[in-house]
Structures are given as C-alpha cells and as structure tokens.
C-alpha atoms as a PDB file:
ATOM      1  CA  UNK A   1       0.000   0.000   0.000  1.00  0.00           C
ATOM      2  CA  UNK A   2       3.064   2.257   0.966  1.00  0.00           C
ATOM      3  CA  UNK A   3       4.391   1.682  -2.303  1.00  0.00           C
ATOM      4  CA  UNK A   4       0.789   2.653  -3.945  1.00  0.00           C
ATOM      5  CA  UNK A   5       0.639   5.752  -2.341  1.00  0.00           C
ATOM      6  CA  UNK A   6       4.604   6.936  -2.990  1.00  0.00           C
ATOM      7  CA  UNK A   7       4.236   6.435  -6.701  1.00  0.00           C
ATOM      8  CA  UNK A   8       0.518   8.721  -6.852  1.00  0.00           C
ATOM      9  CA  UNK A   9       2.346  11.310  -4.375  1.00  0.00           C
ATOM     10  CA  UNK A  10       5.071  11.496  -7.234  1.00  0.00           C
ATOM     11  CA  UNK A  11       2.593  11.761  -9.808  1.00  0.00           C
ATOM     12  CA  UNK A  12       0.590  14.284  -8.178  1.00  0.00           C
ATOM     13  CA  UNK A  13       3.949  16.312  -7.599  1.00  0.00           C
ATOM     14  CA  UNK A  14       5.085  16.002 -11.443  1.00  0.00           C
ATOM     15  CA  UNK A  15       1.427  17.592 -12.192  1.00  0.00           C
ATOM     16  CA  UNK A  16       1.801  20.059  -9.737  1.00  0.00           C
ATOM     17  CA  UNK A  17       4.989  21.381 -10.882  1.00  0.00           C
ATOM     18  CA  UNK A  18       3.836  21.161 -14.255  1.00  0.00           C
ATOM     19  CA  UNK A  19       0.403  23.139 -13.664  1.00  0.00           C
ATOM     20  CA  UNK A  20       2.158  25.909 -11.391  1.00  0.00           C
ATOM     21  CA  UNK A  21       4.911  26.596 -14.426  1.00  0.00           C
ATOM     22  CA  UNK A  22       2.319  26.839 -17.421  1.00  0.00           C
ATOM     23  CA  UNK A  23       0.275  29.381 -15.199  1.00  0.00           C
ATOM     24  CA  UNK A  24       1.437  33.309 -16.933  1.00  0.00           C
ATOM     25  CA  UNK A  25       4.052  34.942 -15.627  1.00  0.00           C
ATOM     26  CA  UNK A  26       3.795  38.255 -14.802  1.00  0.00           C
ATOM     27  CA  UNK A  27       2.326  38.112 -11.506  1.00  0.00           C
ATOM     28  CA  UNK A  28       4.307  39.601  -8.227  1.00  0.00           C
ATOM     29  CA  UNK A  29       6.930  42.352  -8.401  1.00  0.00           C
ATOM     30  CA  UNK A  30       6.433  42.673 -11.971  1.00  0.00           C
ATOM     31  CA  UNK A  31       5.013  46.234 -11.419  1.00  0.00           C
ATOM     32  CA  UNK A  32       7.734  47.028  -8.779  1.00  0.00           C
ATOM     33  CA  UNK A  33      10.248  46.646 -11.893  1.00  0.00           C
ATOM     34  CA  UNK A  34       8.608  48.432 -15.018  1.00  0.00           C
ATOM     35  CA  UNK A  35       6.192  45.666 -15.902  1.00  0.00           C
ATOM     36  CA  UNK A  36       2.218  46.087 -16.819  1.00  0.00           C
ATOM     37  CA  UNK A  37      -0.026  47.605 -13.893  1.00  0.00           C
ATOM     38  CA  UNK A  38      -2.945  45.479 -14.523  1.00  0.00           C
ATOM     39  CA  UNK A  39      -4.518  45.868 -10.882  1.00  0.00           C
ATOM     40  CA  UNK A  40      -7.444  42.714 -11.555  1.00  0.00           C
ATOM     41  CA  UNK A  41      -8.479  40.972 -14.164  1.00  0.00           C
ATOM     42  CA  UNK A  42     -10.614  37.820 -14.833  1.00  0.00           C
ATOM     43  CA  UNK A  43      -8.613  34.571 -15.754  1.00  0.00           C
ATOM     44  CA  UNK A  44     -10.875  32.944 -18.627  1.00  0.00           C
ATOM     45  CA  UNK A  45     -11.054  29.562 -20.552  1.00  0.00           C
ATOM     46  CA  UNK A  46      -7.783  27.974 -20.148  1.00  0.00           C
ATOM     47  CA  UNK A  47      -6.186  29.870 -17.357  1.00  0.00           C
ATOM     48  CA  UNK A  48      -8.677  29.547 -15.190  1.00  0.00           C
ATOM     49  CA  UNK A  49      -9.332  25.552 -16.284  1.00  0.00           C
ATOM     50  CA  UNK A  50      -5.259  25.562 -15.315  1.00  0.00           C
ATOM     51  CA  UNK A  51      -5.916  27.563 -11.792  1.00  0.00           C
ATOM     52  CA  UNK A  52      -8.734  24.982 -10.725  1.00  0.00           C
ATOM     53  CA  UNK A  53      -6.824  21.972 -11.757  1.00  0.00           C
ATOM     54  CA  UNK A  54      -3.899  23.241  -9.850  1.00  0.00           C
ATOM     55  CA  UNK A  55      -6.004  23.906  -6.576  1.00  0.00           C
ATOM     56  CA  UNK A  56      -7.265  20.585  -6.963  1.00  0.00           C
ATOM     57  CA  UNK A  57      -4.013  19.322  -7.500  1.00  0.00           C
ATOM     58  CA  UNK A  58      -2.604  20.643  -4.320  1.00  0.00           C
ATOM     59  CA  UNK A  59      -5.054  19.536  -2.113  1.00  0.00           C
ATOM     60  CA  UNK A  60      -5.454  15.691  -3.464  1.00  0.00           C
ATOM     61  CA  UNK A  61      -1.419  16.457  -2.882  1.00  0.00           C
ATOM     62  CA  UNK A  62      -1.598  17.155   0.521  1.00  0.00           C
ATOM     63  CA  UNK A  63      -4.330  14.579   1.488  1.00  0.00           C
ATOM     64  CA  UNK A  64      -2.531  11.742   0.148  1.00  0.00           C
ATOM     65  CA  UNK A  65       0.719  12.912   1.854  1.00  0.00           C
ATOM     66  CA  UNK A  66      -1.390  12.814   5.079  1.00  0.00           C
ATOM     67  CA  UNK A  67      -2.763   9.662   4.675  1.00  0.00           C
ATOM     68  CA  UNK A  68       0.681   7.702   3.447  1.00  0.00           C
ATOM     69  CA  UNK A  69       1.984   9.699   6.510  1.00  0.00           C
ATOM     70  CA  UNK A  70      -1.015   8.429   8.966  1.00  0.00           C
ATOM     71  CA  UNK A  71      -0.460   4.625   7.238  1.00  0.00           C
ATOM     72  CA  UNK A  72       2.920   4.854   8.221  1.00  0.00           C
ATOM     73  CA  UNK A  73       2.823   4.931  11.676  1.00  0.00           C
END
C-alpha cells in the first residue's frame, strides 16, 4: 500500500509542478520593476481551467501525503 501511495504522491507532484509553471508569468513584483499595472483581471477559458486543476491538484497532494503519513505509523 506504501508503495501505492509513494508512486501517486510522485505523480501528483510532477502535475503540480507542471500546472504551477504553465500558469502566466507576470504576476508579483512585476510592477515594482517596469512591468504592466494590470490591478485585476478575470482569468478565462484555459487559465482559469489551469488555476482549478492546480487547486485541486494541491489539495489531493496534501491529502494523500497525510494519509501515506497516517499509514505509516
């Protein structure tokens, strides 16, 4: 079961990285160094289909982490 769990945690982590990098850049202290002022704006179609899957990403993260670490002991 151990082994089940280590394998999905490493799959969930290879999504995760790869969701968090294909989000736009931009965000931060862009505007502190010269870059657009946009102060909000709506994410739409596949950005916000990419934010969603990466907050769902993160938390089936974190729950199986808790689990393999409750299984553990």
């Amino acid at each position: 079961m151990e082994q089940i769990l280590n394998i999905i945690i490493i799959i969930l982590a290879v999504l995760l990285v790869a969701s968090i990098l294909l989000q736009k850049r931009g965000a931060g202290l862009s505007t502190a160094f010269g870059g657009e002022g946009n102060v909000y704006r709506t994410k739409r179609g596949f950005e916000k289909t990419l934010f969603i899957a990466t907050i769902v990403l993160s938390v089936l993260f974190l729950s199986v982490a808790f689990v393999n670490v409750l299984i553990r002991q």
